[in-house]
C-alpha atoms as a PDB file:
ATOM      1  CA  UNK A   1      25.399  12.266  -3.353  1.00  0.00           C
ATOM      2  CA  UNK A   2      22.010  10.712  -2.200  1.00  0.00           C
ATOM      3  CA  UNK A   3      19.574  13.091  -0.112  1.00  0.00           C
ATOM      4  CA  UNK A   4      17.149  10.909   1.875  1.00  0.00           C
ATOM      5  CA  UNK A   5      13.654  12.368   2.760  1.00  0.00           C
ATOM      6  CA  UNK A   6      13.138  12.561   6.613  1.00  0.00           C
ATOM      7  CA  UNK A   7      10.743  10.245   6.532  1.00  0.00           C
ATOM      8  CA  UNK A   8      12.747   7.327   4.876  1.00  0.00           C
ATOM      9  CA  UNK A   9      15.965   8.216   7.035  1.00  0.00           C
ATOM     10  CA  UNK A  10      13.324   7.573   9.719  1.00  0.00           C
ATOM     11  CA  UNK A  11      12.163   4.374   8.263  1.00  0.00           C
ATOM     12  CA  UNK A  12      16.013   2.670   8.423  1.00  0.00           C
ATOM     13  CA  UNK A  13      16.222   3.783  12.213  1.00  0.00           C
ATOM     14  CA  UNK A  14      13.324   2.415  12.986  1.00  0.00           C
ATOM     15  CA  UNK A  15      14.187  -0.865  11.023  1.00  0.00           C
ATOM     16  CA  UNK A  16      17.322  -0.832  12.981  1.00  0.00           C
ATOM     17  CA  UNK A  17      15.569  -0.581  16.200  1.00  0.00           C
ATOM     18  CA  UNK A  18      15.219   3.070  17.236  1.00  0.00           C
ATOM     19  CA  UNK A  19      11.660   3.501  19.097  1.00  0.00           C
ATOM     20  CA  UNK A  20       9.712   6.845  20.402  1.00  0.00           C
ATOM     21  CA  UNK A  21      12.237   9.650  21.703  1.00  0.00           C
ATOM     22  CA  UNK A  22      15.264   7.825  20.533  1.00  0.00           C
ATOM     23  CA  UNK A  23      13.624   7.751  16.871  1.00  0.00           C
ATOM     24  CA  UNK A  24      13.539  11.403  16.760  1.00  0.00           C
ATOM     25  CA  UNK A  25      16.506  12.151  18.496  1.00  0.00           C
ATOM     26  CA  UNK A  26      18.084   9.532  15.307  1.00  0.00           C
ATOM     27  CA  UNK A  27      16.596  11.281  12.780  1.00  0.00           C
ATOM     28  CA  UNK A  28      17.540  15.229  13.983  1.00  0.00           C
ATOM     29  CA  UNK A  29      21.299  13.446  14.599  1.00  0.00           C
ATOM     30  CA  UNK A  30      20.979  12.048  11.077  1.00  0.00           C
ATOM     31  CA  UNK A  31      20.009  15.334   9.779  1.00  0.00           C
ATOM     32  CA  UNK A  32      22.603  17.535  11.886  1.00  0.00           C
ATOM     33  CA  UNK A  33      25.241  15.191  10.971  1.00  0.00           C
ATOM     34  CA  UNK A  34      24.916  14.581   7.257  1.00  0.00           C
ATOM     35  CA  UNK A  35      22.064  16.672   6.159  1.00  0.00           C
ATOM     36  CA  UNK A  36      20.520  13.298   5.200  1.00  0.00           C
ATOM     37  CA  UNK A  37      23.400  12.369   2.892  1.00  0.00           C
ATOM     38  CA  UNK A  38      23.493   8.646   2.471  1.00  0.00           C
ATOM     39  CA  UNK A  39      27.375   9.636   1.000  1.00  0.00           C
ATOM     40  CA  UNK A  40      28.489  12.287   3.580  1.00  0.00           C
ATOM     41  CA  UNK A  41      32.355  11.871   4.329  1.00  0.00           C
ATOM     42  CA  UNK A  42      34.028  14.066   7.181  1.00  0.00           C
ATOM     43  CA  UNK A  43      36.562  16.547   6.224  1.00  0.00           C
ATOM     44  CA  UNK A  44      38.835  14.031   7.978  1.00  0.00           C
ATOM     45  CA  UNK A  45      37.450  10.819   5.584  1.00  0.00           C
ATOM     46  CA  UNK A  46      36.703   9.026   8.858  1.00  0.00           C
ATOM     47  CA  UNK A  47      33.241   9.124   9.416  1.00  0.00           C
ATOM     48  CA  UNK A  48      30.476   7.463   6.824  1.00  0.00           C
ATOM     49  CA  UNK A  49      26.977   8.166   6.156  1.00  0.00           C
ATOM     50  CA  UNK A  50      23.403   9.393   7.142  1.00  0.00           C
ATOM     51  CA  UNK A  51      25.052   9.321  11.132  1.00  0.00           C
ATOM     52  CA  UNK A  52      29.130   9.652  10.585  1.00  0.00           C
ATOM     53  CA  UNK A  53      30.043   6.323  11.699  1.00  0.00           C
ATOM     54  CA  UNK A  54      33.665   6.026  11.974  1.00  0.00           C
ATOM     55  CA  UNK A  55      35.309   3.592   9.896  1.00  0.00           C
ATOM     56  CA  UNK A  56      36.709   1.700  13.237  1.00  0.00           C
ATOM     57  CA  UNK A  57      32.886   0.411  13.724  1.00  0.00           C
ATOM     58  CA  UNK A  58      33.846  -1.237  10.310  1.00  0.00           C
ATOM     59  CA  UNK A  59      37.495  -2.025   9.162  1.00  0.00           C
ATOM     60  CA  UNK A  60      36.741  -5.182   7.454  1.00  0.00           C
ATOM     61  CA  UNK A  61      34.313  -3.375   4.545  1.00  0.00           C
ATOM     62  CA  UNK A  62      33.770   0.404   6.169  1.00  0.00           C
ATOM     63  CA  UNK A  63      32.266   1.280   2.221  1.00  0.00           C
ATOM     64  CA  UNK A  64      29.138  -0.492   3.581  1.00  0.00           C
ATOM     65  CA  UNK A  65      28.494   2.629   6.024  1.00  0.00           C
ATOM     66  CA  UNK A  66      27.677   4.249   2.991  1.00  0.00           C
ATOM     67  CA  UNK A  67      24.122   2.058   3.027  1.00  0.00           C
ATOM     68  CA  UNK A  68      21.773   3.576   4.924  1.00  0.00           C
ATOM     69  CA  UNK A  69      20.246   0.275   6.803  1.00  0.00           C
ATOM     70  CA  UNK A  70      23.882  -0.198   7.831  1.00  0.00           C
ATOM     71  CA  UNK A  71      24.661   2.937   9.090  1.00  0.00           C
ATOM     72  CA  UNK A  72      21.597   2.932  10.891  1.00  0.00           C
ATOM     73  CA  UNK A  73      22.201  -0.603  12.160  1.00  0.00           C
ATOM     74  CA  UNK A  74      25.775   0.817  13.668  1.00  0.00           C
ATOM     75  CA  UNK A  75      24.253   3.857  15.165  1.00  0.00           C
ATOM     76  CA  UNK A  76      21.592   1.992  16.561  1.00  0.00           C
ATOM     77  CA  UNK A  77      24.936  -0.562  18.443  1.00  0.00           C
ATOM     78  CA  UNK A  78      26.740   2.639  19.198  1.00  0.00           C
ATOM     79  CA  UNK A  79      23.969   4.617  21.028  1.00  0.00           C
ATOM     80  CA  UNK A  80      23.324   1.756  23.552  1.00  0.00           C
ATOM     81  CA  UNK A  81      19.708   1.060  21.843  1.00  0.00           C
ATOM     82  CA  UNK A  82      19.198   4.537  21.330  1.00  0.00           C
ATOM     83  CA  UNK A  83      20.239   5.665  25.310  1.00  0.00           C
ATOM     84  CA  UNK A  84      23.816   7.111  24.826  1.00  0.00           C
ATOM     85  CA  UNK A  85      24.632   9.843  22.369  1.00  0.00           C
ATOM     86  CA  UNK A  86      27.850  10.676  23.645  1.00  0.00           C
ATOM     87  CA  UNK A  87      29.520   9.435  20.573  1.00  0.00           C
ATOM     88  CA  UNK A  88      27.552  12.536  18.129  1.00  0.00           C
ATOM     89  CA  UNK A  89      29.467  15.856  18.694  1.00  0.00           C
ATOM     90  CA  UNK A  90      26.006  17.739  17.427  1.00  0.00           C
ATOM     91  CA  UNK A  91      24.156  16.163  20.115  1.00  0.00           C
ATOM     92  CA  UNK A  92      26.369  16.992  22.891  1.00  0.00           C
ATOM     93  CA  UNK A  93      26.905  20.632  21.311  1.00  0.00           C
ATOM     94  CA  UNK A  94      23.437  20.925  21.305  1.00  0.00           C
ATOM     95  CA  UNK A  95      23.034  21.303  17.137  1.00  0.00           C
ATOM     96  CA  UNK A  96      20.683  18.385  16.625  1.00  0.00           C
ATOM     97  CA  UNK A  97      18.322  20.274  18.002  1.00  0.00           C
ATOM     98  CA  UNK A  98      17.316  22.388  15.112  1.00  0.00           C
ATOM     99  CA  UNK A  99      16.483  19.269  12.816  1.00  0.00           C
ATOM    100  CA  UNK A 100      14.357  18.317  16.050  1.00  0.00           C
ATOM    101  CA  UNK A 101      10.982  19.324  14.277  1.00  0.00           C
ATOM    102  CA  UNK A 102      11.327  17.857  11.072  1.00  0.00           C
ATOM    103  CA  UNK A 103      12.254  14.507  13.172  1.00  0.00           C
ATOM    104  CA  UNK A 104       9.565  14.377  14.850  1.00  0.00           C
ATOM    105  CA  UNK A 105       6.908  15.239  11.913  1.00  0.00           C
ATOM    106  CA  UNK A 106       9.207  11.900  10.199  1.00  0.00           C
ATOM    107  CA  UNK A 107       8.965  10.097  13.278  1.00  0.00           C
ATOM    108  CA  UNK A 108       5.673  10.427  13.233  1.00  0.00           C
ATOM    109  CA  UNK A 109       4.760   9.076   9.910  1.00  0.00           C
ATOM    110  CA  UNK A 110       5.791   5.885  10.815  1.00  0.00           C
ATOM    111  CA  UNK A 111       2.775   3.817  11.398  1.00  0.00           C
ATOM    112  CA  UNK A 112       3.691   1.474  13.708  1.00  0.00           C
ATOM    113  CA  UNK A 113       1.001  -1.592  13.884  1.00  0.00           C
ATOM    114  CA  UNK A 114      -0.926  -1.463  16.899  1.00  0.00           C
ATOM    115  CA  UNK A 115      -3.224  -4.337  17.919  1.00  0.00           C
ATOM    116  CA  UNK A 116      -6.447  -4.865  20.020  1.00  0.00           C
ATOM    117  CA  UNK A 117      -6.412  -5.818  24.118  1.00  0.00           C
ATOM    118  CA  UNK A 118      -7.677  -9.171  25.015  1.00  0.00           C
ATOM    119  CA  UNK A 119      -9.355  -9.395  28.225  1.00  0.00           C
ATOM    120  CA  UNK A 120      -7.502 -12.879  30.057  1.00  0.00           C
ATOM    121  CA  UNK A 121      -7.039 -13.163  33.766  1.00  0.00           C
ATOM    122  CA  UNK A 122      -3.290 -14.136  34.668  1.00  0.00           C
ATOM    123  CA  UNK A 123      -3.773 -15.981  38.689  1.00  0.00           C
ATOM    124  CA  UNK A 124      -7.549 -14.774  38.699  1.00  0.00           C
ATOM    125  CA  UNK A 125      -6.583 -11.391  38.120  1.00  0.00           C
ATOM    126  CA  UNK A 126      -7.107  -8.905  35.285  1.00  0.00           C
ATOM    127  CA  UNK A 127      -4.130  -8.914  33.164  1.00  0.00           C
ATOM    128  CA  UNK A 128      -2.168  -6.913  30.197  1.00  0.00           C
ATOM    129  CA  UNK A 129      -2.642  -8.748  26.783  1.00  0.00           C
ATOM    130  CA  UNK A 130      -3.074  -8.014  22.908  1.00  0.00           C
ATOM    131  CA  UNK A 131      -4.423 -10.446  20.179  1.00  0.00           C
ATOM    132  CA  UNK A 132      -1.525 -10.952  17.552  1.00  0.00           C
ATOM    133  CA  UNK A 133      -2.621 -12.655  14.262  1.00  0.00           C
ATOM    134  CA  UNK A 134      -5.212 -14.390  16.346  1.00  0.00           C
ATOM    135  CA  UNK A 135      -2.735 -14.972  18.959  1.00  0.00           C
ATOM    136  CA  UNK A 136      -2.840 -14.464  22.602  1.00  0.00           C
ATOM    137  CA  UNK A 137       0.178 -12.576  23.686  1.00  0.00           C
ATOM    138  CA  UNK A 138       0.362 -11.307  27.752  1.00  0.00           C
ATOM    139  CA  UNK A 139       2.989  -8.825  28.764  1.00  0.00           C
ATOM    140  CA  UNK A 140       6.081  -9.291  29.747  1.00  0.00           C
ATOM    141  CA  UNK A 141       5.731  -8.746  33.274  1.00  0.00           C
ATOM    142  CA  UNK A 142       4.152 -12.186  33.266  1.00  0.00           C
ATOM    143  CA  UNK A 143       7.723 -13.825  33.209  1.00  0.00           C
ATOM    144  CA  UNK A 144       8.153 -12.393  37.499  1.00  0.00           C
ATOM    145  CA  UNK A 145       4.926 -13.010  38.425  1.00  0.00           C
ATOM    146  CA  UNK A 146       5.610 -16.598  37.787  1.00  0.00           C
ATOM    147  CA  UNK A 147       9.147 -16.895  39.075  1.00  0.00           C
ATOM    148  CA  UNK A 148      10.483 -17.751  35.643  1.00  0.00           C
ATOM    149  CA  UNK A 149      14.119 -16.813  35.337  1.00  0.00           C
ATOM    150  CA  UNK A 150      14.525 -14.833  32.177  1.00  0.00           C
ATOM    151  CA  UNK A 151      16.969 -12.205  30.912  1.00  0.00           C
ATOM    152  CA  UNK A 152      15.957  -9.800  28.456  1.00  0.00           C
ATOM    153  CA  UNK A 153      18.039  -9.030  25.158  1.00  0.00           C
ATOM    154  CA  UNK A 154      16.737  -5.795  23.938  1.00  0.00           C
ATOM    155  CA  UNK A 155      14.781  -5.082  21.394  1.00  0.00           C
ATOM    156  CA  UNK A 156      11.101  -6.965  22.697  1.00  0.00           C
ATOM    157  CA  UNK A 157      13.449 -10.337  22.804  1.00  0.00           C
ATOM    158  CA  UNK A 158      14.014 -12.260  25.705  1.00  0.00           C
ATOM    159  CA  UNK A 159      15.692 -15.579  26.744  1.00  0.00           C
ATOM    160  CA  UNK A 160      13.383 -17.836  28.633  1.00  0.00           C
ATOM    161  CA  UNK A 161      14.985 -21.230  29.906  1.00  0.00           C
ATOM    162  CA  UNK A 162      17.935 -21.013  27.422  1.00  0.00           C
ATOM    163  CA  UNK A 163      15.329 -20.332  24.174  1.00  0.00           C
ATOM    164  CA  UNK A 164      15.397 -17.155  22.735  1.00  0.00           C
ATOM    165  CA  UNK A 165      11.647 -15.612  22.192  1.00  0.00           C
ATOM    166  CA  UNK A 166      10.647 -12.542  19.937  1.00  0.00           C
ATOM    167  CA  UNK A 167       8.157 -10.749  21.764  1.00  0.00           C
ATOM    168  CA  UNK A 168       5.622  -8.039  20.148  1.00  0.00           C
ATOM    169  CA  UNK A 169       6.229  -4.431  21.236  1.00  0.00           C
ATOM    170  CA  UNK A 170       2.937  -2.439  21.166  1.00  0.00           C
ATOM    171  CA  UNK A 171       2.464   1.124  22.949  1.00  0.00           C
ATOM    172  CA  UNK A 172       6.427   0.650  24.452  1.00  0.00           C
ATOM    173  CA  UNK A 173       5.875  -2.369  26.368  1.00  0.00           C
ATOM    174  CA  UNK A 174       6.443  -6.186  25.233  1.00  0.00           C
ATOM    175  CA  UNK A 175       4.317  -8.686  25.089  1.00  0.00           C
ATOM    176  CA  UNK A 176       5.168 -12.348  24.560  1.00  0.00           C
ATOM    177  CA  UNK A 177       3.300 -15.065  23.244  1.00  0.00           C
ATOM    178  CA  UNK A 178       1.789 -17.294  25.397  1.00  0.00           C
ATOM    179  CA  UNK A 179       2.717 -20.378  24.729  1.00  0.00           C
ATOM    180  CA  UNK A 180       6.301 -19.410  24.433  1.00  0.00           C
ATOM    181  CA  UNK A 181       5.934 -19.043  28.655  1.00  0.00           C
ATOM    182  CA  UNK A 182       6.906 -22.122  30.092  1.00  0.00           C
ATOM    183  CA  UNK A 183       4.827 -24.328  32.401  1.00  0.00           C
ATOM    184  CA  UNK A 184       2.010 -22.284  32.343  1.00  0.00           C
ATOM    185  CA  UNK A 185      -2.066 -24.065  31.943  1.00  0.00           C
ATOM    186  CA  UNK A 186      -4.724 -21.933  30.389  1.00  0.00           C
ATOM    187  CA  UNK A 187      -8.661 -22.200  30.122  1.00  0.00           C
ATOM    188  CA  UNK A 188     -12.008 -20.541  29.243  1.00  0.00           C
ATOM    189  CA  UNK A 189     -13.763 -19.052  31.760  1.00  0.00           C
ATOM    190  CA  UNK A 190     -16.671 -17.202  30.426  1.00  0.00           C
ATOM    191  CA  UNK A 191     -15.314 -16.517  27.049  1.00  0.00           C
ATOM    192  CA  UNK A 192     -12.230 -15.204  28.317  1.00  0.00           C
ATOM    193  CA  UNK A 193      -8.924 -17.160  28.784  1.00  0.00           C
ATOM    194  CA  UNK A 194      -7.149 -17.533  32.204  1.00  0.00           C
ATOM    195  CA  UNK A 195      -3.661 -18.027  32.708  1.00  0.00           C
ATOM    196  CA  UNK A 196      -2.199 -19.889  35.708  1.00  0.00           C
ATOM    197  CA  UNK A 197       1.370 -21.568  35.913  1.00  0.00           C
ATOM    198  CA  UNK A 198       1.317 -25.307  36.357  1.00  0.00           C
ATOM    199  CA  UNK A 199       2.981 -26.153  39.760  1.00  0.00           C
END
């Protein structure tokens, strides 16, 4: 048997996608289901791991549920991106809830990067961006003010014009890079860059 600290069990679900509420709510599941034991088996020998996946998520190699990043990975596919926790019996009986603490004190020790605003103008107005690596990167909402047909994926990824882009997600929104937003024009205007589209 391997016993995972909170914090580390919080780590893989957050790897595997799991963001603000749905990170905690992970980690007290995790904790209610398998008392953070990467090796839990139900009584039944059906379920696997740090969240009791059931070997039909798996039937090719279910063994792998014993890994934590996996099992995280499937619980991550089976709550809807962390929206739909139906499938846990000791969230819908209510029993998650006493690991709810401890979740959130991992949760929290997960130091997510954060990065600095960048003052741009998207059409002459003030708009939303952050400064990536030296990168400008505008948010998201960028993509309707221009009219450009997108659809996003989940997980700060979008498809733009048949590309798939990876945006940033800072503070719960996502921001995408600029120059992966088609037929847009940008200058200086007083030290700051504006953004305008091209037609």
């Amino acid at each position: 048997m391997t016993y995972l600290p909170p914090a580390q069990v919080a780590h893989y679900a957050y790897d595997a996608g799991f963001r603000g509420n749905s990170l905690v709510t992970a980690v007290a599941i995790a904790g209610s289901e398998s008392s953070f034991n990467t090796s839990a088996t139900s009584p039944a020998n059906t379920c696997l791991g740090l969240w009791q996946i059931n070997k039909i998520h798996d039937t090719a190699n279910p063994s792998a549920l014993y890994d934590p990043s996996d099992n995280a990975k499937m619980a991550y596919s089976i709550s809807d991106h962390g929206t739909n926790w139906r499938a846990w019996s000791t969230y819908t009986n209510g029993s998650y809830k006493k690991y709810l603490s401890v979740a959130k004190t991992a949760a929290k020790a997960i130091a997510a990067p954060s990065y600095p605003s960048v003052n741009v103008e998207v059409d002459g107005q003030a708009f939303s961006a952050i400064a990536v690596n030296d990168e400008t990167y505008l948010l998201w909402t960028a993509l309707s003010k221009w009219g450009i047909p997108y659809k996003y994926l989940g997980n700060g990824k979008f498809s733009i014009q048949g590309q798939t882009v990876q945006g940033v997600v800072d503070d719960g929104n996502t921001y995408l890079n600029w120059s992966s937003i088609p037929d847009i024009q940008v200058t200086k205007v007083n030290g700051e860059f504006s953004f305008t589209d091209s037609y």
